[in-house]
Protein backbone atom coordinates (compact mmCIF):
# COMPACT_ATOMS: atom_id res chain seq x y z
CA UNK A 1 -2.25 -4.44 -15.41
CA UNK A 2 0.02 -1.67 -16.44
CA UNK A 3 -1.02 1.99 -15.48
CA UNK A 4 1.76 3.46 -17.06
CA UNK A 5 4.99 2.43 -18.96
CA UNK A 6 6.86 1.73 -15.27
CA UNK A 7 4.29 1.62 -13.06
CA UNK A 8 2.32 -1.87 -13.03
CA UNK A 9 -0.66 -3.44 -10.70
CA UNK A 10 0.05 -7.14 -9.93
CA UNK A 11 -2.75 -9.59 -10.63
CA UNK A 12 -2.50 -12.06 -8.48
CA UNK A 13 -3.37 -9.73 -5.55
CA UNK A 14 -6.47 -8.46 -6.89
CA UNK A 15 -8.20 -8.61 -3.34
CA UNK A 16 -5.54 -6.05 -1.74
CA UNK A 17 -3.20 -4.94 -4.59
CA UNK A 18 0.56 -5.02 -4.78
CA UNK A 19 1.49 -2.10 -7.51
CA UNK A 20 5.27 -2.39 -8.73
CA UNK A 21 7.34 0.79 -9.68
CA UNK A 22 9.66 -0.96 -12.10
CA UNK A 23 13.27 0.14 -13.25
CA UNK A 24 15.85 -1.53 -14.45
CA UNK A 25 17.98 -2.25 -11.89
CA UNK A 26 15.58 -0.49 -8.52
CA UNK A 27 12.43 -2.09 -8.74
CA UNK A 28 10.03 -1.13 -5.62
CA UNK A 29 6.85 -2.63 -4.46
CA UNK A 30 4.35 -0.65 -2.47
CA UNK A 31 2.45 -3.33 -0.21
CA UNK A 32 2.73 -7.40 -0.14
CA UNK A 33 -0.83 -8.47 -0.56
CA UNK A 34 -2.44 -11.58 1.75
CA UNK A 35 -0.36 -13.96 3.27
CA UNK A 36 -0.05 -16.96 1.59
CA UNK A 37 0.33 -15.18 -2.22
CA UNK A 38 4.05 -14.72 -1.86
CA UNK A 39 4.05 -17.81 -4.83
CA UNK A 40 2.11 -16.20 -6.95
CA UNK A 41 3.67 -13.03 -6.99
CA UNK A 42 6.52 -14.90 -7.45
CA UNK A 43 6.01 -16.22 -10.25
CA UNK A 44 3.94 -12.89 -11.92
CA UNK A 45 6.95 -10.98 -10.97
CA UNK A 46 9.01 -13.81 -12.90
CA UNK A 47 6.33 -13.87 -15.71
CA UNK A 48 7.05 -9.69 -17.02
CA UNK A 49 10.63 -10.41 -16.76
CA UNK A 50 11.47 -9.03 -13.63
CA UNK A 51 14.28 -10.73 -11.47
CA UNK A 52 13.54 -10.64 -7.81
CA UNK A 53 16.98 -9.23 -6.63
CA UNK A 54 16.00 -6.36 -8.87
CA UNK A 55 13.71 -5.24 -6.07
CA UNK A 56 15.51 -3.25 -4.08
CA UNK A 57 12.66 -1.65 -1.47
CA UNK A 58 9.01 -2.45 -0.29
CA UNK A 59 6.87 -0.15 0.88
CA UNK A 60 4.27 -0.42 3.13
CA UNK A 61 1.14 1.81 3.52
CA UNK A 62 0.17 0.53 6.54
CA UNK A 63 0.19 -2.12 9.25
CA UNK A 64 -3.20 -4.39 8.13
CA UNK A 65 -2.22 -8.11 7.57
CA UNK A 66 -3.89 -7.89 3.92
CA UNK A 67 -0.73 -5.52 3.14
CA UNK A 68 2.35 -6.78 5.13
CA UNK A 69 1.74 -10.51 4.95
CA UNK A 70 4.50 -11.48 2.11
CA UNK A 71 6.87 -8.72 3.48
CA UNK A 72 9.13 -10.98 5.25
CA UNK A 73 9.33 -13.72 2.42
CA UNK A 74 9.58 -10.85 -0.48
CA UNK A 75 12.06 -9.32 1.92
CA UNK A 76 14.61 -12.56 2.20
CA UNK A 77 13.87 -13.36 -0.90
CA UNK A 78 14.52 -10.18 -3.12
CA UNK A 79 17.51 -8.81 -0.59
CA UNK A 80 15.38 -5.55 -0.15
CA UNK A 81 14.81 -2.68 2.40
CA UNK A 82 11.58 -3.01 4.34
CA UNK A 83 10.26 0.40 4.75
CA UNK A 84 6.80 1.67 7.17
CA UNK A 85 5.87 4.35 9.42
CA UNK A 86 7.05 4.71 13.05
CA UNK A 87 3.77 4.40 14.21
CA UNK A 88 2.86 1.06 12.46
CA UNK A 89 6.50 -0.38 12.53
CA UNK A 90 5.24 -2.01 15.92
CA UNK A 91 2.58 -3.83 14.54
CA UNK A 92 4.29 -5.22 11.75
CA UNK A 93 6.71 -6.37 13.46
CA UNK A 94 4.44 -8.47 16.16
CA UNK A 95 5.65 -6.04 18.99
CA UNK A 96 1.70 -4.89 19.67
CA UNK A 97 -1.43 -6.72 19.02
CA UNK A 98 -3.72 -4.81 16.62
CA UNK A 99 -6.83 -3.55 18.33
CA UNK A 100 -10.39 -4.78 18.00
CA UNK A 101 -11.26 -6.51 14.67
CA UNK A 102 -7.41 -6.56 13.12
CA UNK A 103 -6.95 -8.49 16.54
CA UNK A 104 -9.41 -11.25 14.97
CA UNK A 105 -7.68 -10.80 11.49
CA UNK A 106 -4.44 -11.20 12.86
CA UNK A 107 -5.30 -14.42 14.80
CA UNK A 108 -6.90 -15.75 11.61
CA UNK A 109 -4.64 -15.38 9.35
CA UNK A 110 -1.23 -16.81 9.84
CA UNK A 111 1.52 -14.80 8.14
CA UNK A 112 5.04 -14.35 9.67
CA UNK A 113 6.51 -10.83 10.91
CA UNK A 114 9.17 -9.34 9.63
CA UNK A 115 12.38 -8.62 11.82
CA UNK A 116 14.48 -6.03 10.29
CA UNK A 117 12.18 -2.76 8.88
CA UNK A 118 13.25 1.04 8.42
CA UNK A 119 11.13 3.92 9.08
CA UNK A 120 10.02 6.66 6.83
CA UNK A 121 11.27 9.16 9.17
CA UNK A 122 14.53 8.48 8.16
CA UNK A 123 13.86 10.48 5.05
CA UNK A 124 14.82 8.02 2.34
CA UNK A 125 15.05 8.46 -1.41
CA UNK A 126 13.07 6.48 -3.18
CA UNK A 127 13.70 8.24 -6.51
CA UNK A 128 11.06 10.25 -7.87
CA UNK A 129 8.39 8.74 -5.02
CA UNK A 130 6.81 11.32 -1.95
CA UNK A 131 5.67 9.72 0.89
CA UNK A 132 2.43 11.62 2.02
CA UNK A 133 1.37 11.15 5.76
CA UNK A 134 -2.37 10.00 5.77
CA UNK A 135 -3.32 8.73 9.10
CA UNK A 136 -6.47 7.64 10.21
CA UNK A 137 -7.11 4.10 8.72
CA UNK A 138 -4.23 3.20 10.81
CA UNK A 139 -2.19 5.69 12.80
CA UNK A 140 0.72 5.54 10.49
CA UNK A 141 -0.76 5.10 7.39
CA UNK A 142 0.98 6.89 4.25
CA UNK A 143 0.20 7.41 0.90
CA UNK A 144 2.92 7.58 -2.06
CA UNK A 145 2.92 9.86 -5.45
CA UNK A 146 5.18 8.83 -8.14
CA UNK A 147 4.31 10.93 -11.74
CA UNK A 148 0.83 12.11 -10.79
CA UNK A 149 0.30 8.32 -9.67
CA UNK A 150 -1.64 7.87 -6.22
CA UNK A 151 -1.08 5.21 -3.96
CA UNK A 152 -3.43 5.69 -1.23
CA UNK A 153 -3.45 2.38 0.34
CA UNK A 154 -7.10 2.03 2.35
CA UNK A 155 -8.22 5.80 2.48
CA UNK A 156 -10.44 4.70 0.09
CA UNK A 157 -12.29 1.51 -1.85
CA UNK A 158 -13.56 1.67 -5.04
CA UNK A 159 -16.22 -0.66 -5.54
CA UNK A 160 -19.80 -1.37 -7.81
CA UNK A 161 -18.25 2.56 -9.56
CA UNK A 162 -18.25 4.00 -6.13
CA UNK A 163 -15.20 5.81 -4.34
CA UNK A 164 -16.29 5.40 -0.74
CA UNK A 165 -14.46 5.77 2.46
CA UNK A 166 -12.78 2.58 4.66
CA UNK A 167 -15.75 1.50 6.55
CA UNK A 168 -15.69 3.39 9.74
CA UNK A 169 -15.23 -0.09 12.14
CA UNK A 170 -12.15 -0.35 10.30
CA UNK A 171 -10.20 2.95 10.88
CA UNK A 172 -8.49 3.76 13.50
CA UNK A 173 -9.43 7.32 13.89
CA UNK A 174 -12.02 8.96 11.80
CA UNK A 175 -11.67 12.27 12.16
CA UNK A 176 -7.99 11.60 10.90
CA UNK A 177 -8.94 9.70 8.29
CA UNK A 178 -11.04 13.11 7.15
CA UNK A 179 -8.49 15.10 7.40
CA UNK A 180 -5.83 12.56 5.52
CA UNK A 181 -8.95 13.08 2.38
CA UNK A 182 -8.44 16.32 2.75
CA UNK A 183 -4.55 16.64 2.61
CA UNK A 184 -5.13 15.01 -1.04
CA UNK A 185 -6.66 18.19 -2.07
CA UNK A 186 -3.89 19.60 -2.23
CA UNK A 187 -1.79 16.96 -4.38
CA UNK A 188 -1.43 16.75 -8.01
CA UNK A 189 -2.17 13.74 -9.19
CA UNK A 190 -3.75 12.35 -12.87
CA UNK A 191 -4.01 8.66 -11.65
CA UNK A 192 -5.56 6.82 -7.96
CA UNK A 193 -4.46 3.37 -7.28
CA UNK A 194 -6.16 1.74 -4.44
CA UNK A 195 -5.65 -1.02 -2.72
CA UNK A 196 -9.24 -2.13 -2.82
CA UNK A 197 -10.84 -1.85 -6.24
CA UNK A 198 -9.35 -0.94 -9.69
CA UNK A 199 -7.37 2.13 -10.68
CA UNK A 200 -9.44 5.49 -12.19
CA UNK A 201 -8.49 8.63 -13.26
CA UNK A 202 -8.62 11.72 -11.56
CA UNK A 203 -11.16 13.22 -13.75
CA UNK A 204 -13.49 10.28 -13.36
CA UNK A 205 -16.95 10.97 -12.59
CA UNK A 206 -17.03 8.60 -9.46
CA UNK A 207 -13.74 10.38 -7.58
CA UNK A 208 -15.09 13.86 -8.64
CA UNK A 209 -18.35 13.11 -6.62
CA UNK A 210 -16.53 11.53 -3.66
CA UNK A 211 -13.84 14.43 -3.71
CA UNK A 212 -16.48 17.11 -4.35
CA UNK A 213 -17.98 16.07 -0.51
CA UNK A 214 -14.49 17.10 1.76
């Protein structure tokens, strides 16, 4: 699905989305969908003509296996920088468990860490792309802009034409998570891409009802 000319929402992740930023020689993906997909987005990613070493960073929003579990096969395949938060880096890569149901998640469903990942705090430039701090679902979650496009990872789900919150067994800290909402308020932004649920437009009915409430 393409949001706009180079910005692009991979279908064969439709349960937790990969979005691709595309150029034409610094392609970036923000998240890596379910383990076990890396195939498929293989061969989507081959299927709109774009070559895998052409991928030159990933981006992570967060720690939850339903987002890093391709990372270290898209990583040694495509040659490109692994990037996440200090405070999920540990997590990701299989240096803490994840607490309480993520602990189930993770047991479930096999995936493989990756080894080698750089932290936002090193200030990188992804051209054009802000990294927003947004903790809360996880306690180093981050959210990306990129021309009024918002990639907010799991502070939200849009589902049934309802924005709603992550449920509240699923966050890590929920008074965080408020407070990440909030931080959005103050962001300029025309388009949200989710992770869970299909893209809508800022002026949408269904985000100005859930925005109007923090």
């Amino acid at each position: 699905m393409e949001i706009l000319k180079d910005v692009y929402m991979l279908e064969s992740t439709v349960s937790s989305h990969v979005y691709l930023i595309k150029s034409e020689d610094n392609n970036i993906l923000i998240d890596t969908g379910y383990p076990g997909l890396f195939y498929k987005i293989k061969d989507e990613l081959n299927s709109i003509n774009i070559n895998l070493k052409s991928i030159k960073h990933i981006l992570l929003t967060h720690h939850d296996i339903d987002h890093m579990g391709n990372a270290k096969l898209l990583q040694e395949t495509t040659g490109a920088l692994l990037w996440a938060s200090d405070e999920d880096i540990p997590y990701i890569i299989g240096k803490l468990n994840r607490p309480g149901l993520r602990r189930i998640v993770q047991i479930i469903e096999k995936h493989e860490n990756p080894v080698k990942i750089n932290s936002y705090s090193e200030n990188p430039d992804f051209d054009k792309i802000s990294i927003i701090k947004t903790p809360g679902h996880t306690p180093g979650h981050v959210a990306f802009i990129y021309k009024r496009v918002l990639f907010c990872g799991d502070l939200i789900n849009i589902k049934n034409n309802t924005v709603k919150l992550s449920p509240r067994y699923s966050n890590y800290n929920q008074s965080e998570l408020i407070k990440s909402i909030k931080i959005l308020k103050t962001l300029d932004f025309q388009w949200i891409c989710p992770a869970h649920g299909n893209p809508i437009l800022a002026n949408e009915q269904i985000w100005v009802n859930f925005f109007s409430r923090y």
